[in-house]
PDB file of N, CA and C in Angstrom:
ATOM      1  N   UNK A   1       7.342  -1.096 -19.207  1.00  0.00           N
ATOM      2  CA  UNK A   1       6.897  -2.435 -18.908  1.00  0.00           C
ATOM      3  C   UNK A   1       7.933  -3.188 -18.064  1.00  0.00           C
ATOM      4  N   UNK A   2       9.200  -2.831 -18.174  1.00  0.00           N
ATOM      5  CA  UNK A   2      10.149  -3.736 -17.609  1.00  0.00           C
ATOM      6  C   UNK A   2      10.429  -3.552 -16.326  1.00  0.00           C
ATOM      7  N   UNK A   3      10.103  -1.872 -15.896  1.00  0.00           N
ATOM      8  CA  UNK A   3       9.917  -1.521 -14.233  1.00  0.00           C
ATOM      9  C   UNK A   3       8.744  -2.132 -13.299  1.00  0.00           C
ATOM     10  N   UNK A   4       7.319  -2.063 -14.642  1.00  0.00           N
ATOM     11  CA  UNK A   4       6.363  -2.990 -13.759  1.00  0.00           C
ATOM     12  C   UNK A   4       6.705  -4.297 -13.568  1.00  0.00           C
ATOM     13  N   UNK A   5       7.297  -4.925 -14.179  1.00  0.00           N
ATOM     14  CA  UNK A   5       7.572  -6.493 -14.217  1.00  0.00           C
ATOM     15  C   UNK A   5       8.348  -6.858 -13.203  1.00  0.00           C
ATOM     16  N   UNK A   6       9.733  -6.115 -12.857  1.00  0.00           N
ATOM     17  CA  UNK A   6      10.938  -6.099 -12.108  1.00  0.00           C
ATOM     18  C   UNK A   6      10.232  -6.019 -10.463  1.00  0.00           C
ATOM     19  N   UNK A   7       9.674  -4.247 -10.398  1.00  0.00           N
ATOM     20  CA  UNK A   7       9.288  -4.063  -9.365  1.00  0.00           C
ATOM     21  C   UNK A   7       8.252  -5.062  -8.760  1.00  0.00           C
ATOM     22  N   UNK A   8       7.309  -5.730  -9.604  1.00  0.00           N
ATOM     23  CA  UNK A   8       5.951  -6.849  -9.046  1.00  0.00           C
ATOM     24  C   UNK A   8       6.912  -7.642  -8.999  1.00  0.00           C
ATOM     25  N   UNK A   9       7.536  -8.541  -9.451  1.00  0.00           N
ATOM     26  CA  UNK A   9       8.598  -9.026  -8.772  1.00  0.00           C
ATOM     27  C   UNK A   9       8.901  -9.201  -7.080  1.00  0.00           C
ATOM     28  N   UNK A  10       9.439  -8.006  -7.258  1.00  0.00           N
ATOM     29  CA  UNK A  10       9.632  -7.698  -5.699  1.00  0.00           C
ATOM     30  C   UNK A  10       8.919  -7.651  -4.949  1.00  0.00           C
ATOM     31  N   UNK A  11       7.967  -6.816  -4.702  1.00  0.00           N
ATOM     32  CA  UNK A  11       6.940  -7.252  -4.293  1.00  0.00           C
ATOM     33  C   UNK A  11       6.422  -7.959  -4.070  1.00  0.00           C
ATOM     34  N   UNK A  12       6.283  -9.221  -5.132  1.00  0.00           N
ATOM     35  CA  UNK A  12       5.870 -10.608  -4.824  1.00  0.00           C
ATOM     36  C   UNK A  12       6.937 -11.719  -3.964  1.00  0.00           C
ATOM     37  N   UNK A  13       7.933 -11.027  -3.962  1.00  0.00           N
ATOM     38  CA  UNK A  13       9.002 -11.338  -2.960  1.00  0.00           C
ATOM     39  C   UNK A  13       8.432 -11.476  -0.856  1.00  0.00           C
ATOM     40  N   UNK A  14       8.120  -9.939  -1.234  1.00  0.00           N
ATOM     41  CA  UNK A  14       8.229  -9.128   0.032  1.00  0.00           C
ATOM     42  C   UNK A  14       6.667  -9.752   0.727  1.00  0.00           C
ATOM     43  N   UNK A  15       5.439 -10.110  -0.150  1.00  0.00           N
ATOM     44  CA  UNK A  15       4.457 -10.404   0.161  1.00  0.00           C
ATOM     45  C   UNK A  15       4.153 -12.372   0.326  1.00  0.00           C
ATOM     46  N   UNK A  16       5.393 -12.991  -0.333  1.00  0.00           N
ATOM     47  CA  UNK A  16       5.523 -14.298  -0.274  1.00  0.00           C
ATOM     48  C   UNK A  16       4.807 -15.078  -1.188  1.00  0.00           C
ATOM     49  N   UNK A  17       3.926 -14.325  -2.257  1.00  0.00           N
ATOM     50  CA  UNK A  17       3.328 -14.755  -3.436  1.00  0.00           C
ATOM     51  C   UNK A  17       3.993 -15.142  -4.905  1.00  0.00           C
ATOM     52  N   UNK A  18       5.432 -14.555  -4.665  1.00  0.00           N
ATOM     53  CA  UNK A  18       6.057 -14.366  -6.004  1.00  0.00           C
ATOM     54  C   UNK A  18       6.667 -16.089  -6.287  1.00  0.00           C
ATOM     55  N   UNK A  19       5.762 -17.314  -7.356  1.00  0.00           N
ATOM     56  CA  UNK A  19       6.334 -18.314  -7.664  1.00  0.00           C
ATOM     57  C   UNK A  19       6.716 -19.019  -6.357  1.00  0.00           C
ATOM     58  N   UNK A  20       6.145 -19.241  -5.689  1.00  0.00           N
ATOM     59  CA  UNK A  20       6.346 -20.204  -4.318  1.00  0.00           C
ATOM     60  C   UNK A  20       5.528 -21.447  -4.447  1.00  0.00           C
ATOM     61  N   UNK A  21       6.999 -22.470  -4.367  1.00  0.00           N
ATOM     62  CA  UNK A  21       6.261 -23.846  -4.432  1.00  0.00           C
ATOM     63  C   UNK A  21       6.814 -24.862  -3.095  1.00  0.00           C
ATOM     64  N   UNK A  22       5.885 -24.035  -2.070  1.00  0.00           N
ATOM     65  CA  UNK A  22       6.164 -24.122  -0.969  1.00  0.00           C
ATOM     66  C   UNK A  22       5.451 -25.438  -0.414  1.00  0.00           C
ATOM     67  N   UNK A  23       4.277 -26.161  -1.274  1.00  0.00           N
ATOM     68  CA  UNK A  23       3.649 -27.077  -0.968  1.00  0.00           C
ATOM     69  C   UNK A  23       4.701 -28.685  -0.716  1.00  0.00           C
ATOM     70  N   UNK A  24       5.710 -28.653  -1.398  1.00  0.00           N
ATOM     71  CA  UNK A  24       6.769 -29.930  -1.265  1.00  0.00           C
ATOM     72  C   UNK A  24       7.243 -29.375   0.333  1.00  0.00           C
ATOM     73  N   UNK A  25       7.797 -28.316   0.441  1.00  0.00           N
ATOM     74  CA  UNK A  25       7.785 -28.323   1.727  1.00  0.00           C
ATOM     75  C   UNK A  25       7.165 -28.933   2.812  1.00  0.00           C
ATOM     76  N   UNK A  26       5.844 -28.140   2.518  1.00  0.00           N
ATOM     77  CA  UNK A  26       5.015 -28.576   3.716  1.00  0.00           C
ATOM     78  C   UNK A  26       4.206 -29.892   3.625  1.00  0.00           C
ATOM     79  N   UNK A  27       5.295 -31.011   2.807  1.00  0.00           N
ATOM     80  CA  UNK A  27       4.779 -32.005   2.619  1.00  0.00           C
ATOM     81  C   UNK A  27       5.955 -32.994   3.733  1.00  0.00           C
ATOM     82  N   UNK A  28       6.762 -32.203   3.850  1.00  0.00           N
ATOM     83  CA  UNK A  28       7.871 -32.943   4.475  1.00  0.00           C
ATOM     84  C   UNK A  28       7.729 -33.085   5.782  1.00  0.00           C
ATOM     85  N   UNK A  29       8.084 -33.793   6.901  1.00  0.00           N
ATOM     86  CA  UNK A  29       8.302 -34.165   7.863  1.00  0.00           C
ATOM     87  C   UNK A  29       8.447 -32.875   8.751  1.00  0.00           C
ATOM     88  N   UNK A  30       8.101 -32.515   9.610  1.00  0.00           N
ATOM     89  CA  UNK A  30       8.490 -31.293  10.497  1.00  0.00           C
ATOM     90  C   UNK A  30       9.776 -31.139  10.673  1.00  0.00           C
ATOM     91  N   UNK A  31      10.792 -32.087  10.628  1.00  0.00           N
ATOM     92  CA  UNK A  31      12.551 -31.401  10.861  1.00  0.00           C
ATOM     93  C   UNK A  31      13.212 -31.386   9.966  1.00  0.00           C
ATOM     94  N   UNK A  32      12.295 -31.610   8.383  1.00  0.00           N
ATOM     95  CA  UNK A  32      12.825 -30.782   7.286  1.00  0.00           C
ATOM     96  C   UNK A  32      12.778 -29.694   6.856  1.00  0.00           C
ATOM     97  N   UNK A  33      11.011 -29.280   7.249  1.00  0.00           N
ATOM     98  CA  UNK A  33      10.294 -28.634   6.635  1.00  0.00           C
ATOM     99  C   UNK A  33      11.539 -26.964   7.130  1.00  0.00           C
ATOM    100  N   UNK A  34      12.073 -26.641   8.439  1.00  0.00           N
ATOM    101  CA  UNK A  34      12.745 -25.672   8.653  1.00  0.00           C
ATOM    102  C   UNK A  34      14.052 -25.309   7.778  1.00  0.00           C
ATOM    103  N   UNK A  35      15.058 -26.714   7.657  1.00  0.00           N
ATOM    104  CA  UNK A  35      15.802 -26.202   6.822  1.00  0.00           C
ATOM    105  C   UNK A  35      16.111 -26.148   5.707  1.00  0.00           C
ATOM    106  N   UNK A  36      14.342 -26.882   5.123  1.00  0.00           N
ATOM    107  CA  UNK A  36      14.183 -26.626   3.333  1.00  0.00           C
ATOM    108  C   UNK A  36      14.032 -24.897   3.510  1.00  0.00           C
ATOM    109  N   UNK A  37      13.140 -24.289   4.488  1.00  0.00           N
ATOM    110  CA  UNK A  37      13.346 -22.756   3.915  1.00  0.00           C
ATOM    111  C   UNK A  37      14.699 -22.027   4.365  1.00  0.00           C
ATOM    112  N   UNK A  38      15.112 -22.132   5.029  1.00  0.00           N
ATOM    113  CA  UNK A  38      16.388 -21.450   5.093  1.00  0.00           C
ATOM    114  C   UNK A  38      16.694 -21.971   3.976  1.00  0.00           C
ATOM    115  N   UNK A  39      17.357 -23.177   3.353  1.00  0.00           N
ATOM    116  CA  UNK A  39      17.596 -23.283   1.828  1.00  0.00           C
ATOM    117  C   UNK A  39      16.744 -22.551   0.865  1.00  0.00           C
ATOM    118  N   UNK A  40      15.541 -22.279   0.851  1.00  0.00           N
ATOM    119  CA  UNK A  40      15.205 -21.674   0.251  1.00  0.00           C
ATOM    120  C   UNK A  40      15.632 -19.960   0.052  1.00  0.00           C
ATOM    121  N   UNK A  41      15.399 -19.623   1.453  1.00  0.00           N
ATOM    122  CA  UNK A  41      15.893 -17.867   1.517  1.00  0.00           C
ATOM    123  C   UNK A  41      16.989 -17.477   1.298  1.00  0.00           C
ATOM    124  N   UNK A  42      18.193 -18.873   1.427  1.00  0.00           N
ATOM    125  CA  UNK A  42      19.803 -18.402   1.237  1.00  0.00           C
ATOM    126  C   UNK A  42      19.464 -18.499  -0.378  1.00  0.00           C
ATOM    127  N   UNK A  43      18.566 -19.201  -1.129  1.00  0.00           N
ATOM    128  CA  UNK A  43      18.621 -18.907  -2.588  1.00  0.00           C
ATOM    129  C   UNK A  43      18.014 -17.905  -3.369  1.00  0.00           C
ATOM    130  N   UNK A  44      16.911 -17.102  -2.754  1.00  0.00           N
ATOM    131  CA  UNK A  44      16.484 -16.051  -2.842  1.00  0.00           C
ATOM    132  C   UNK A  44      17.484 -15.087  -2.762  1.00  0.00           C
ATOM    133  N   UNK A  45      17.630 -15.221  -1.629  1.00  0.00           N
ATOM    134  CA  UNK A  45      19.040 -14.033  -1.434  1.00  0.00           C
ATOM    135  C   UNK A  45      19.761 -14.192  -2.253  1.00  0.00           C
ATOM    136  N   UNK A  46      20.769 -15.792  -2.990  1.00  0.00           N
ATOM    137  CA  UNK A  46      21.702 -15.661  -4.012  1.00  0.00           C
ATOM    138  C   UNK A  46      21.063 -15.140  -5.495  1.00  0.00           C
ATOM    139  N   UNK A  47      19.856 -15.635  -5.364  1.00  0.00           N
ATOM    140  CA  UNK A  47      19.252 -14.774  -6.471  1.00  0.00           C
ATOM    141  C   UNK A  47      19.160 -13.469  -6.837  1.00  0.00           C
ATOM    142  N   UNK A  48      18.984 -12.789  -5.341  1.00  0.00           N
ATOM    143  CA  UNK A  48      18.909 -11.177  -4.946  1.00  0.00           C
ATOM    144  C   UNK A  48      20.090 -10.304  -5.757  1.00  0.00           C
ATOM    145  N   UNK A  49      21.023 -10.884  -4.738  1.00  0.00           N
ATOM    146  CA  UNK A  49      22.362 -11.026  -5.330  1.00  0.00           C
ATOM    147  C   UNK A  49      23.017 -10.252  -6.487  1.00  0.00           C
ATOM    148  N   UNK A  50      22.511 -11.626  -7.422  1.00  0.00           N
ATOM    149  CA  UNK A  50      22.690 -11.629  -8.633  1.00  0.00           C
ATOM    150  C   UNK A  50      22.290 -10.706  -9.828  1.00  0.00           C
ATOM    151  N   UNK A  51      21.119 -10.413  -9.282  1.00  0.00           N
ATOM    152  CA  UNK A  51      20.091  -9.303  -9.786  1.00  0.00           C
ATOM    153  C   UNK A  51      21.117  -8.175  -9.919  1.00  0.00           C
ATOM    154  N   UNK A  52      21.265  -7.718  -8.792  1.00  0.00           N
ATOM    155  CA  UNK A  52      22.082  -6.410  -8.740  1.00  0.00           C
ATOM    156  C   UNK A  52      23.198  -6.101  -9.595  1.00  0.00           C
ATOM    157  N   UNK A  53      23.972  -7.710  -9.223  1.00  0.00           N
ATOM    158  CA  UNK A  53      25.716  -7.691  -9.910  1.00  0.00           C
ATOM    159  C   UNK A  53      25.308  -7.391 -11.697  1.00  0.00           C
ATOM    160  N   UNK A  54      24.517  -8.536 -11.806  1.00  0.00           N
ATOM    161  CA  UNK A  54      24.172  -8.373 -13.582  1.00  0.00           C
ATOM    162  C   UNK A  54      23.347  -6.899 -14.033  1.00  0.00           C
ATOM    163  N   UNK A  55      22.830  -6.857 -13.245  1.00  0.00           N
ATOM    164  CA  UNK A  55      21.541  -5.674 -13.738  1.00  0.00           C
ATOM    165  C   UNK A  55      22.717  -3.894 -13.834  1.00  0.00           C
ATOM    166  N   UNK A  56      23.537  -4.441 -12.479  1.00  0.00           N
ATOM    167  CA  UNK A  56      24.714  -2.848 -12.535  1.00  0.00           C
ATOM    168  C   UNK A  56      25.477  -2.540 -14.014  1.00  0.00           C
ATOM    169  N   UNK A  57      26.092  -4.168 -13.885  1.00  0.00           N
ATOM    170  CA  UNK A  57      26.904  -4.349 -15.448  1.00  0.00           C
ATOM    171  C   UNK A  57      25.806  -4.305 -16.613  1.00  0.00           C
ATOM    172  N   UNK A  58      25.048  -5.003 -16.336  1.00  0.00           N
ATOM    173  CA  UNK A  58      24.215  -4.808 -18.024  1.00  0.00           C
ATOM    174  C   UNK A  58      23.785  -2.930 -18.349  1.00  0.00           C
ATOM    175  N   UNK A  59      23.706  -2.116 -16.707  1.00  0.00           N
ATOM    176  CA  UNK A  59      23.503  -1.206 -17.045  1.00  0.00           C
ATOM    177  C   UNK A  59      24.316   0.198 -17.091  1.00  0.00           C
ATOM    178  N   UNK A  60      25.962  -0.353 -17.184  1.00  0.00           N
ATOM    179  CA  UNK A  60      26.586   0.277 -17.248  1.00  0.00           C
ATOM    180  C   UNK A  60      27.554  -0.254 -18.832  1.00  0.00           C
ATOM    181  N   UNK A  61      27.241  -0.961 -19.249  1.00  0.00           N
ATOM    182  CA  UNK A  61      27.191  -1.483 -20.967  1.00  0.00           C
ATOM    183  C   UNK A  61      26.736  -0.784 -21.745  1.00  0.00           C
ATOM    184  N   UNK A  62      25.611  -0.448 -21.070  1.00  0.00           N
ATOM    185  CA  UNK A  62      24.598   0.234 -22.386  1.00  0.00           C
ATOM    186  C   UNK A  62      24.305   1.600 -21.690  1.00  0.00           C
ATOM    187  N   UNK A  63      25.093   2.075 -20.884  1.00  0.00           N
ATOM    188  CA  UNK A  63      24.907   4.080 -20.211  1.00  0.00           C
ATOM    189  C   UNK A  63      25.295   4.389 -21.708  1.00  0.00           C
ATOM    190  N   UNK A  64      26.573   3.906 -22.428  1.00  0.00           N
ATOM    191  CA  UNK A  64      26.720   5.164 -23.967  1.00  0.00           C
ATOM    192  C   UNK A  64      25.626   5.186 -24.715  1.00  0.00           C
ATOM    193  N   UNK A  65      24.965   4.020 -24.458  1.00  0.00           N
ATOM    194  CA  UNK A  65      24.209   4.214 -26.166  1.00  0.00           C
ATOM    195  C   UNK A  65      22.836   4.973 -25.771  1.00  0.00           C
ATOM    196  N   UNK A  66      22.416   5.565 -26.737  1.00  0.00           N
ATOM    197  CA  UNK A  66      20.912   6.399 -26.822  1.00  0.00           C
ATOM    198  C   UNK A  66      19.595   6.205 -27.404  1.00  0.00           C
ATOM    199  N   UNK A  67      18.349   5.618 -26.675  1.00  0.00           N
ATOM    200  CA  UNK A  67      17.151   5.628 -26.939  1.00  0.00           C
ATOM    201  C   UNK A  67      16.929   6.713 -28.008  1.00  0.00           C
ATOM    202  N   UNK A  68      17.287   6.385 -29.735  1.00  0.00           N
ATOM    203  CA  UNK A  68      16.952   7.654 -30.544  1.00  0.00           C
ATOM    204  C   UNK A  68      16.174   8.572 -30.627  1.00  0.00           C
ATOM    205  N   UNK A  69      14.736   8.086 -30.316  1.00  0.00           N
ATOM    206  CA  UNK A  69      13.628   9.411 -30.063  1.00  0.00           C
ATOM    207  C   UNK A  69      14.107   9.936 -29.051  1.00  0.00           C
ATOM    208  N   UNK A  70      13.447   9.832 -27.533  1.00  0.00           N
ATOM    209  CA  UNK A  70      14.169  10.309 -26.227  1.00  0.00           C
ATOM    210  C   UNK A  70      15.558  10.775 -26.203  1.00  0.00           C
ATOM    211  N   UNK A  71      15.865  10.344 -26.608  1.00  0.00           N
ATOM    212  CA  UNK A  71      17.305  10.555 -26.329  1.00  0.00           C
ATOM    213  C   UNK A  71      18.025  10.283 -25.048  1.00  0.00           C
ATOM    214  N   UNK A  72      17.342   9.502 -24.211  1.00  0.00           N
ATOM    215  CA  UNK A  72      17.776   9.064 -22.682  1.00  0.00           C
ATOM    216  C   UNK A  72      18.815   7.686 -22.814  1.00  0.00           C
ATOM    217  N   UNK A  73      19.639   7.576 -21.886  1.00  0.00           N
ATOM    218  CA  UNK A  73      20.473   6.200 -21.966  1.00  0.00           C
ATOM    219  C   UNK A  73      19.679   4.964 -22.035  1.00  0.00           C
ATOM    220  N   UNK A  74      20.269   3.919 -22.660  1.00  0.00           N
ATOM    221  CA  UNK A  74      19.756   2.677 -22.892  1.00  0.00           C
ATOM    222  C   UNK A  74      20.065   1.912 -21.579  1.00  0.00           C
ATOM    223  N   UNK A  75      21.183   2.155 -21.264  1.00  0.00           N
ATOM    224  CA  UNK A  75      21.077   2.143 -19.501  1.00  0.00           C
ATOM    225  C   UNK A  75      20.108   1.399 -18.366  1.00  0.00           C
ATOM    226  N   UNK A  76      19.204   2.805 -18.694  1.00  0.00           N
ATOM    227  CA  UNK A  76      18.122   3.245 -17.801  1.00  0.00           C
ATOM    228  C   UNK A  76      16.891   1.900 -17.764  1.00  0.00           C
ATOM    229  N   UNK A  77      17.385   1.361 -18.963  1.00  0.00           N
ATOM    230  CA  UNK A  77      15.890  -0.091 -19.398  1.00  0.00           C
ATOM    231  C   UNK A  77      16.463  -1.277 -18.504  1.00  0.00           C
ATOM    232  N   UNK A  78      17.931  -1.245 -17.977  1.00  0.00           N
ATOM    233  CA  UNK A  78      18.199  -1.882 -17.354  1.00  0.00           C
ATOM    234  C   UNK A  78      18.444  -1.765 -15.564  1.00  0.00           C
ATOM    235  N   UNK A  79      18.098  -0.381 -15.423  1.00  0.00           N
ATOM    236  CA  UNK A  79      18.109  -0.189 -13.632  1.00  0.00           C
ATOM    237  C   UNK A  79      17.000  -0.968 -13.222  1.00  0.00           C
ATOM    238  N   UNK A  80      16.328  -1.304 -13.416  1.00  0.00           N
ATOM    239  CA  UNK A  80      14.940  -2.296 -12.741  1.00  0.00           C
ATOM    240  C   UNK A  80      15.412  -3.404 -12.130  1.00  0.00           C
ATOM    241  N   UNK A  81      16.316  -4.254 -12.956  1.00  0.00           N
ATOM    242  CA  UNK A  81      17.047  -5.322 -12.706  1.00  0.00           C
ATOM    243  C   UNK A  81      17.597  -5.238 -11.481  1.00  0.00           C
ATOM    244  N   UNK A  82      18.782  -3.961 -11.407  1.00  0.00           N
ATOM    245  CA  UNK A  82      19.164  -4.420  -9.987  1.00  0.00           C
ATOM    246  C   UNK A  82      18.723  -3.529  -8.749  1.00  0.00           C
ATOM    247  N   UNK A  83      17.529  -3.348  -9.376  1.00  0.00           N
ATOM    248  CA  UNK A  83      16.765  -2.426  -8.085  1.00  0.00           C
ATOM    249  C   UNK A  83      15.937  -3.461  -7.319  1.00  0.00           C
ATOM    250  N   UNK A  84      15.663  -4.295  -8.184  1.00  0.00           N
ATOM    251  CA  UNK A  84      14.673  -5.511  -8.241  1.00  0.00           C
ATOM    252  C   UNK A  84      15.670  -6.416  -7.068  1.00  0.00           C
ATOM    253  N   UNK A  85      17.173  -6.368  -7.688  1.00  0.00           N
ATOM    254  CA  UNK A  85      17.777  -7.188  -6.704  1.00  0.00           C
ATOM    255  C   UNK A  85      17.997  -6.659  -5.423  1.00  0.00           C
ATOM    256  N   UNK A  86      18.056  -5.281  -5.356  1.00  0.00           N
ATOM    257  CA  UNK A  86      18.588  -4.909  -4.078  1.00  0.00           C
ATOM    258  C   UNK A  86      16.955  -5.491  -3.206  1.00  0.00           C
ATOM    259  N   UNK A  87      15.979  -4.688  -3.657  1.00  0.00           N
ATOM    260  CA  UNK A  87      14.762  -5.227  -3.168  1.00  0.00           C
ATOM    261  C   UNK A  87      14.405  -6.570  -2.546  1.00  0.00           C
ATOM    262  N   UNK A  88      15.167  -7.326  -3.576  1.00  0.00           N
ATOM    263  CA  UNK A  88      14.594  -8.855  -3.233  1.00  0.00           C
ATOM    264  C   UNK A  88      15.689  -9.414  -2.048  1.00  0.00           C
ATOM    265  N   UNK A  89      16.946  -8.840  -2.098  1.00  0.00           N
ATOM    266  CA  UNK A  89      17.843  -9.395  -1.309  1.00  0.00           C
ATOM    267  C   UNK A  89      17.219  -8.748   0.206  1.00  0.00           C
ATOM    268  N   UNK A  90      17.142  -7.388  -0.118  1.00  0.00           N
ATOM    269  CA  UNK A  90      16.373  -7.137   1.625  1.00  0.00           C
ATOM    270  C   UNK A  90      15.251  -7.355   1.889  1.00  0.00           C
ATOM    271  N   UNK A  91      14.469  -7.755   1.260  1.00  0.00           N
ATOM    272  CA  UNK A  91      12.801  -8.695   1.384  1.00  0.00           C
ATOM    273  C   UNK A  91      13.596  -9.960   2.174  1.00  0.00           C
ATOM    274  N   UNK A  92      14.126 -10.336   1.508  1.00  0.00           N
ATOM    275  CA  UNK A  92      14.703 -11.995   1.802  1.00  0.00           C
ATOM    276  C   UNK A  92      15.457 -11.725   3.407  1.00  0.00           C
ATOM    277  N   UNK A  93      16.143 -11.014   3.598  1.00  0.00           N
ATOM    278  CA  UNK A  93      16.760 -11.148   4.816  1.00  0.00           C
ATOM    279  C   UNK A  93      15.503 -10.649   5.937  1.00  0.00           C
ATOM    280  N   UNK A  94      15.018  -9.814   5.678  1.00  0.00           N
ATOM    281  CA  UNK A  94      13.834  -9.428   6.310  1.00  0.00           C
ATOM    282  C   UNK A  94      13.113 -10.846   6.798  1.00  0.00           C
ATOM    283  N   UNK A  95      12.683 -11.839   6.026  1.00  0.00           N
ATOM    284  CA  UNK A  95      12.118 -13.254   5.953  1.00  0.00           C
ATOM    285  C   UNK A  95      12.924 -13.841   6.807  1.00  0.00           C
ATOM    286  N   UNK A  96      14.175 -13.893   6.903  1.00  0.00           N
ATOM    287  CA  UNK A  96      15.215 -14.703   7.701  1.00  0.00           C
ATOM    288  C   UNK A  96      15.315 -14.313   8.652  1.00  0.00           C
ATOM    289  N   UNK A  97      15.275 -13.116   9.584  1.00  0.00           N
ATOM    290  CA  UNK A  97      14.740 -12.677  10.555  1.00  0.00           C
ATOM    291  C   UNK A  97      14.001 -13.190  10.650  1.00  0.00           C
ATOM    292  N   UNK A  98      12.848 -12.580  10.474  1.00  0.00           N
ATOM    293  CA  UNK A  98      11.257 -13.169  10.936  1.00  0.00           C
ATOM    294  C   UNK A  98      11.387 -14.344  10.892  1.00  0.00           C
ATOM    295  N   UNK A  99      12.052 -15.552  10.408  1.00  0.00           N
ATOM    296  CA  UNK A  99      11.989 -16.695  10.788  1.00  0.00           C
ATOM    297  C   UNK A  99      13.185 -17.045  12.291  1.00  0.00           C
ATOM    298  N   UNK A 100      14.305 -16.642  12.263  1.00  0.00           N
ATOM    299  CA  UNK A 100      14.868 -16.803  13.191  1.00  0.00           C
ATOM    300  C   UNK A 100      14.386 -16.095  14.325  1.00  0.00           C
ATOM    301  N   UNK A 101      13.728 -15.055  14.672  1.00  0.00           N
ATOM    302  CA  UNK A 101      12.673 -14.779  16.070  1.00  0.00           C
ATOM    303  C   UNK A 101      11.845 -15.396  16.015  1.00  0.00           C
ATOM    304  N   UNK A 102      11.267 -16.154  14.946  1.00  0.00           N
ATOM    305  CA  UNK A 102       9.964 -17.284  15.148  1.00  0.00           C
ATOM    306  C   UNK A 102       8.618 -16.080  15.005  1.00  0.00           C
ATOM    307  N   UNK A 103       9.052 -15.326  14.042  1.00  0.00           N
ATOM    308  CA  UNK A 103       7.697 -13.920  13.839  1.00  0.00           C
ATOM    309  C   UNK A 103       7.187 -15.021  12.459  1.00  0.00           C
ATOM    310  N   UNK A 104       7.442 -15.740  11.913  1.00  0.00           N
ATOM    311  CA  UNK A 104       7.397 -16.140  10.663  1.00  0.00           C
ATOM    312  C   UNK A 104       6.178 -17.422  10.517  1.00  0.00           C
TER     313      UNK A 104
END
């Protein structure tokens, strides 16, 4: 469950659906409205980020311990996290492009 959650996530990143409350934006004046999203994507990205840094450490905390049935690392419940981040951080720069060529 936690790979589907992580990965739709991303995805909802990459597709621009994921929690976007983009409507205050486009409520603003036209020579805000540009560098509310760059504020926005530099926070995506710090979000991206973050994903990774926490999700590496949370999943290198728990590599000793063992899922008792399976017997696989406890680890492993936490790679989603920063796969999720690497994902979201290159979704996000991807976006920042496409906005700085004006593809966006």
């Amino acid at each position: 469950m936690v790979w589907i959650t992580f990965l739709g996530a991303a995805a909802g990143v990459w597709t621009q659906s994921h929690l976007s409350v983009d409507f205050v934006r486009e409520t603003m004046p036209p020579a805000l409205r540009v560098p509310l999203h760059w504020l926005a994507l530099a926070g995506m990205l710090v979000f991206g980020v973050m994903l990774v840094w926490q999700g590496a450490v949370l999943a290198e905390s728990l590599w000793p311990r063992r899922v008792p049935m399976p017997g696989i690392s406890e680890g492993i419940r936490a790679l989603p996290m920063a796969i999720c981040g690497v994902l979201t951080a290159v979704f996000t720069l991807c976006r920042a492009v496409a906005l700085a060529t004006g593809r966006d």
